[in-house]
C-alpha atoms as a PDB file:
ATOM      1  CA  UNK A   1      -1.283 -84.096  28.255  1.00  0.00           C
ATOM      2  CA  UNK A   2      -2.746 -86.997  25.791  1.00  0.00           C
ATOM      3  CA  UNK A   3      -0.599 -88.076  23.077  1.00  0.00           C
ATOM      4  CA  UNK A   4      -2.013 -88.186  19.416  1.00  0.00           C
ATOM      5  CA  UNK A   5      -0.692 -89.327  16.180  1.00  0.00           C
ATOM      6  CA  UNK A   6      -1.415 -88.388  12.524  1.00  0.00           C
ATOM      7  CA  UNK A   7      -1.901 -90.208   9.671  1.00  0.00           C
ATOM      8  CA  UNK A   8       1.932 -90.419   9.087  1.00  0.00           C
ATOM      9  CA  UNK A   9       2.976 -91.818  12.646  1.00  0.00           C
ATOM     10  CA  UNK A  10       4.326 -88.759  13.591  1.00  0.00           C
ATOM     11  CA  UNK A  11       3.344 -87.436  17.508  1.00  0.00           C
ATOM     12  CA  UNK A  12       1.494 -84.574  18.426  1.00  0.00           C
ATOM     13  CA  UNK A  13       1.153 -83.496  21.738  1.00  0.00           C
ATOM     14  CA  UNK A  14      -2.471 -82.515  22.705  1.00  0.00           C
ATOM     15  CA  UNK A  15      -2.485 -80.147  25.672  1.00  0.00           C
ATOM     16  CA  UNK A  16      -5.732 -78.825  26.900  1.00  0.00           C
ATOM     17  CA  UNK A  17      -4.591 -75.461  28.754  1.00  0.00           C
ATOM     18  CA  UNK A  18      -7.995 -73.306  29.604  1.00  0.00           C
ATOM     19  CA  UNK A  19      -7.812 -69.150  29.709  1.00  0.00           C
ATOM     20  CA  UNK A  20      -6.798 -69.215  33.478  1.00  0.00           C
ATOM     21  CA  UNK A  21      -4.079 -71.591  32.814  1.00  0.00           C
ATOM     22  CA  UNK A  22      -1.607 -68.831  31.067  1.00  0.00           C
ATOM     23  CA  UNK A  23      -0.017 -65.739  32.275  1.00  0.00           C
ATOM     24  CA  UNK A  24       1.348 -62.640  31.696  1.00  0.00           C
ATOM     25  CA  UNK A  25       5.116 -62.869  31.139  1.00  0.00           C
ATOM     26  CA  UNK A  26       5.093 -66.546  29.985  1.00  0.00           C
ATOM     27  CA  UNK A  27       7.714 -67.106  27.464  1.00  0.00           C
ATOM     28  CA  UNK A  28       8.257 -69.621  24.449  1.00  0.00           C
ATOM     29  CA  UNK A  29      11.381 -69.507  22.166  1.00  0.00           C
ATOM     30  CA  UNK A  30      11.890 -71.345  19.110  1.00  0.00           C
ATOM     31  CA  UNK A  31      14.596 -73.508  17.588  1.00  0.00           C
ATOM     32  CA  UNK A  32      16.246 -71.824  14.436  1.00  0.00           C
ATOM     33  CA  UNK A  33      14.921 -72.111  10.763  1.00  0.00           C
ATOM     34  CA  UNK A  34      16.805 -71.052   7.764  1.00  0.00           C
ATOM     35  CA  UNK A  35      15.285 -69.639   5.089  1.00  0.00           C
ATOM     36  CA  UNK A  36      15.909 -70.556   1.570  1.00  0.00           C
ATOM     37  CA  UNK A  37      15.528 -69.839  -2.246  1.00  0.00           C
ATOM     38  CA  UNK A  38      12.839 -72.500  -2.411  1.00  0.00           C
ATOM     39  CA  UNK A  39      11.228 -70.893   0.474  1.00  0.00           C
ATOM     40  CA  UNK A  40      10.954 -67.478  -1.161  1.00  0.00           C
ATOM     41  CA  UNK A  41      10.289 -68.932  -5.054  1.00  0.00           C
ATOM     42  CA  UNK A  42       7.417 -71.787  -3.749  1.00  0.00           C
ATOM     43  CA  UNK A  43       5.708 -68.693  -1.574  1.00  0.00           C
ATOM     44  CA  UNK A  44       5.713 -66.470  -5.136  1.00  0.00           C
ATOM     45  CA  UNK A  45       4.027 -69.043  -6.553  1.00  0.00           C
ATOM     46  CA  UNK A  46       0.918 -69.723  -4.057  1.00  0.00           C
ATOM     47  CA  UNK A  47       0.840 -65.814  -3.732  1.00  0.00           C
ATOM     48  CA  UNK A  48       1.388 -64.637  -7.196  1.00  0.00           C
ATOM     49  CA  UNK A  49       4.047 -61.973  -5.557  1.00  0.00           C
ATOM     50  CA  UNK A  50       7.087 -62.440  -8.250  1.00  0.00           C
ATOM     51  CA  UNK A  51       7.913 -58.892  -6.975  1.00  0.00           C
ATOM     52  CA  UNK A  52      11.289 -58.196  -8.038  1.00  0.00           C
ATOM     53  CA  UNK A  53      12.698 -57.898  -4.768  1.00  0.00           C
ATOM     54  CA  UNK A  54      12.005 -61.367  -4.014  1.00  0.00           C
ATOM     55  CA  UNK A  55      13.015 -62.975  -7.299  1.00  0.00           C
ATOM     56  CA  UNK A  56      15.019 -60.548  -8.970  1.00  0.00           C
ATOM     57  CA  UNK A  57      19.042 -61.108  -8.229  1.00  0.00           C
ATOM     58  CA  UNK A  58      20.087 -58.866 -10.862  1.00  0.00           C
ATOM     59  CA  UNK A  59      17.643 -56.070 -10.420  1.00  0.00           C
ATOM     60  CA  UNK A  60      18.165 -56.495  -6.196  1.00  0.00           C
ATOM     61  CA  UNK A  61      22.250 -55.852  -6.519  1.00  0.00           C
ATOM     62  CA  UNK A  62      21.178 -52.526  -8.182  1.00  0.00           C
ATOM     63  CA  UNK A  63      19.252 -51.543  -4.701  1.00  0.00           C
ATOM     64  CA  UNK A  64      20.211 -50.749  -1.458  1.00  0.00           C
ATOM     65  CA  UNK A  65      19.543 -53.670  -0.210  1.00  0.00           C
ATOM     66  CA  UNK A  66      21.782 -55.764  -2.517  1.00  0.00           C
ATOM     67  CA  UNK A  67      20.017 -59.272  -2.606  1.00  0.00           C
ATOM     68  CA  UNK A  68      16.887 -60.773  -2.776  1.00  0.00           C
ATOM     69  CA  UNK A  69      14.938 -60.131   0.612  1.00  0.00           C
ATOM     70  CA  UNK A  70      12.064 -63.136   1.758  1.00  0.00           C
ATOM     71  CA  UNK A  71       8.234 -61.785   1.629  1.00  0.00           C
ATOM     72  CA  UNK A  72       7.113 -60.280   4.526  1.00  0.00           C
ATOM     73  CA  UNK A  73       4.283 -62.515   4.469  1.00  0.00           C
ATOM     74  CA  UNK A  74       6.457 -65.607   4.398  1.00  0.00           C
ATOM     75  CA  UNK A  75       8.064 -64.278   7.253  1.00  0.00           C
ATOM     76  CA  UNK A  76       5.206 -64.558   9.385  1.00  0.00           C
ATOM     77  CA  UNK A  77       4.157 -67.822   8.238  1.00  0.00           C
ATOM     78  CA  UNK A  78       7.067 -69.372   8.771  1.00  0.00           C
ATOM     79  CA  UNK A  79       7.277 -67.649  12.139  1.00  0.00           C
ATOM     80  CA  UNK A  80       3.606 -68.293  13.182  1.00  0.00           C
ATOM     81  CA  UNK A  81       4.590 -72.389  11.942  1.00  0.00           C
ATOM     82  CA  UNK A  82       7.757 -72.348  14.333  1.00  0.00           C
ATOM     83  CA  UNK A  83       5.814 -72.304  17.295  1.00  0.00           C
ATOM     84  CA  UNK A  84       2.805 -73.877  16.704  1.00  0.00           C
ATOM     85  CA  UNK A  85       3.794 -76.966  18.753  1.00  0.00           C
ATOM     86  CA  UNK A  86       1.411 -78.588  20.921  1.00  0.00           C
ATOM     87  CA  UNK A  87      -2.578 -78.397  19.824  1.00  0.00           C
ATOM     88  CA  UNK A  88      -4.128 -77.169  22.087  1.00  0.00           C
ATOM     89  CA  UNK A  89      -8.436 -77.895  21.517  1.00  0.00           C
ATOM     90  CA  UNK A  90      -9.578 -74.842  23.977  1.00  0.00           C
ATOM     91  CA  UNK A  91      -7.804 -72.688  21.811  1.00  0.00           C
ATOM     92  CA  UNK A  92      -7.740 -70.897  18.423  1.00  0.00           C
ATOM     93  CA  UNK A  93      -6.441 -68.327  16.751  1.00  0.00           C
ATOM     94  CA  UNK A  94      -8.094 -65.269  16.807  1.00  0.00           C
ATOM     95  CA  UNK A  95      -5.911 -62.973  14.205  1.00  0.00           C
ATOM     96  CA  UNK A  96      -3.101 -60.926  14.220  1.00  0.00           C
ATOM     97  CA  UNK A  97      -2.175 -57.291  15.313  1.00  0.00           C
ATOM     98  CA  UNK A  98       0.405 -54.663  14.804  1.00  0.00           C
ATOM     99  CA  UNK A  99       2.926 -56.275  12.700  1.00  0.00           C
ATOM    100  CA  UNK A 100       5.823 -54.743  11.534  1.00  0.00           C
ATOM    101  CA  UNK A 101       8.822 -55.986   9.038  1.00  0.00           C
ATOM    102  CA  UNK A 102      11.603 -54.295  10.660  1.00  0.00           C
ATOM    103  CA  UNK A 103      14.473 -55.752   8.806  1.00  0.00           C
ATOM    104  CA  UNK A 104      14.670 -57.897   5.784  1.00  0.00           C
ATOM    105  CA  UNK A 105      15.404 -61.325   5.804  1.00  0.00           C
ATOM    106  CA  UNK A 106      17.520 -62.991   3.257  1.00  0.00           C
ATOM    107  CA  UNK A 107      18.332 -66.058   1.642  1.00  0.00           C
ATOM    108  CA  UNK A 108      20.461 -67.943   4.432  1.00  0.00           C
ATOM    109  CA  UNK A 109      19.289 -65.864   6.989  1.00  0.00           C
ATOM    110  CA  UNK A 110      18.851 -68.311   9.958  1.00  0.00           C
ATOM    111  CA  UNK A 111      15.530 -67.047  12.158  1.00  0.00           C
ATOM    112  CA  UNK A 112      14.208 -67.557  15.601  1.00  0.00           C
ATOM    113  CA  UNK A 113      11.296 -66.677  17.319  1.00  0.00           C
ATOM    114  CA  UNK A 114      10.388 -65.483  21.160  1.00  0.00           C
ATOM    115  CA  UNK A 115       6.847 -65.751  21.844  1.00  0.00           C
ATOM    116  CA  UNK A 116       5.433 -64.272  25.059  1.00  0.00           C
ATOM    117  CA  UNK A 117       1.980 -63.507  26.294  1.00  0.00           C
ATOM    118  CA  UNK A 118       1.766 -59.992  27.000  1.00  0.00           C
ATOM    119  CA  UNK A 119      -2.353 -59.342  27.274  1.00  0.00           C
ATOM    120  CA  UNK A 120      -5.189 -61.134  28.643  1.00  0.00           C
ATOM    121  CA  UNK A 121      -8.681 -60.070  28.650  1.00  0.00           C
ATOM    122  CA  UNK A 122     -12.319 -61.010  28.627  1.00  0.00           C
ATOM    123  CA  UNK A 123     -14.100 -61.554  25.526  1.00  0.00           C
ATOM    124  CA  UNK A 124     -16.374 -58.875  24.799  1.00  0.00           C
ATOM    125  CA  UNK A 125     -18.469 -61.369  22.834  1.00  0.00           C
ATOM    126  CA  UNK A 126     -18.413 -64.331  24.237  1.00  0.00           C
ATOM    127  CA  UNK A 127     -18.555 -65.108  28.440  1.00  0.00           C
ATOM    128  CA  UNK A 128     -17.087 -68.302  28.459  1.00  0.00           C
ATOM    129  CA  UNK A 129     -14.145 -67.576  26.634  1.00  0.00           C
ATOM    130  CA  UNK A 130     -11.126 -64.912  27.437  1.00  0.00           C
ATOM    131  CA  UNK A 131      -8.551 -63.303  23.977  1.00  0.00           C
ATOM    132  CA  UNK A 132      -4.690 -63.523  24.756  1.00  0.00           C
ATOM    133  CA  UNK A 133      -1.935 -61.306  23.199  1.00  0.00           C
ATOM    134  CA  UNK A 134       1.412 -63.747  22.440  1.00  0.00           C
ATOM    135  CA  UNK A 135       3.717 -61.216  21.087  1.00  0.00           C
ATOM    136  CA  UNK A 136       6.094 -62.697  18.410  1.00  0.00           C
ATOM    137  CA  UNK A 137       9.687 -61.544  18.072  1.00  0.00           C
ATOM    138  CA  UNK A 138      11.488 -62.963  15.304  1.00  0.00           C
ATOM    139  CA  UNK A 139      15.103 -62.618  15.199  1.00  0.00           C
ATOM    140  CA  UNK A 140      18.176 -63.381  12.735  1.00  0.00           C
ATOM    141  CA  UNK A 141      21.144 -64.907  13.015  1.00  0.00           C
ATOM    142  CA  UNK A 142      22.722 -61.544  14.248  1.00  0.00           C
ATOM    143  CA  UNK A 143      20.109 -61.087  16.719  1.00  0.00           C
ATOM    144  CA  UNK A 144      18.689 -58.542  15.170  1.00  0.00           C
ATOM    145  CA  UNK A 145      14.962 -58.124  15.036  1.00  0.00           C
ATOM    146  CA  UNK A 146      13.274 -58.458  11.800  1.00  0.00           C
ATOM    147  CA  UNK A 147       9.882 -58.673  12.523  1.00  0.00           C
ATOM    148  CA  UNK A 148       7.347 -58.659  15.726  1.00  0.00           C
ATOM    149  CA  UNK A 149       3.819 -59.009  15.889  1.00  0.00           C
ATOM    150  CA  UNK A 150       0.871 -59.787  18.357  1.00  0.00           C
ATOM    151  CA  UNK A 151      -0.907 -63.329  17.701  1.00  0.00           C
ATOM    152  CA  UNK A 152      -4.481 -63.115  19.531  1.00  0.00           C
ATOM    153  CA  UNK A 153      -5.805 -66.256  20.389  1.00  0.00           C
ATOM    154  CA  UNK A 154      -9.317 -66.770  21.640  1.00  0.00           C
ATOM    155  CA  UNK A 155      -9.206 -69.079  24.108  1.00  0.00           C
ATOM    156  CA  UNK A 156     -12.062 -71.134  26.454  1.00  0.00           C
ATOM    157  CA  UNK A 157     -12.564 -70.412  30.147  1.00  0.00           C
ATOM    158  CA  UNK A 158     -13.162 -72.645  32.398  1.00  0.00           C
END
């Protein structure tokens, strides 16, 4: 492990960890993140979603749902964010798969996030690299989940 720092002073951890160097079952979990107004009103702006269901109070007591619910897509940026920790230079990401919003999250909802690595494979493409699966769970402060998701990294072999 080297230890880097940016601009700021602020410590990264660099960890080189090749394909063969992770395995199925491994587990991260995250600290917890609240999510707030200016959360949900900066993420209309840079998106251009001012759906009403986001921004709306008045219009969101008249639904089922009662309150103003976070975007989906905030969701997973925020969750992706919370555990991208160490950098890790023999590895990028590679997209995402089956996501699902299973709950909504609302202002003062307090998330977490489980990560574990649940696929690892070849690359069809390329020899000297391998694709992992981390599946995401994100969770409230009721442990219920409100949204899961596979992150696929493409990572370098040895």
């Amino acid at each position: 492990m080297r230890k880097r720092y940016t601009k700021e002073g602020d410590l990264v951890q660099v960890t080189e960890r090749r394909f063969e160097d992770y395995g199925i079952g491994e587990r991260r979990q995250s600290m917890g993140r609240t999510v707030t107004e200016s959360d949900i009103v900066l993420h209309a702006g840079q998106t251009g979603d001012w759906f009403p269901h986001h921004v709306d109070a008045e219009w969101c007591a008249t639904q089922p749902f009662g309150a103003r619910i976070a975007h989906g897509t905030l969701i997973i940026s925020i969750a992706v964010g919370m555990m991208a920790g160490d950098i890790n230079p023999a590895s990028m990401s590679y997209g995402y798969d089956r996501i699902r919003f299973v709950k909504p999250v609302f202002i003062g909802d307090t998330i977490t996030v489980t990560a574990e690595i649940t696929g690892m494979r070849p690359n069809p493409r390329r020899e000297d690299a391998g694709l992992l699966d981390e599946k995401l769970t994100v969770t409230n402060q009721r442990g219920e989940v409100v949204l899961t998701l596979v992150h696929l990294y493409l990572v370098t072999r040895r």
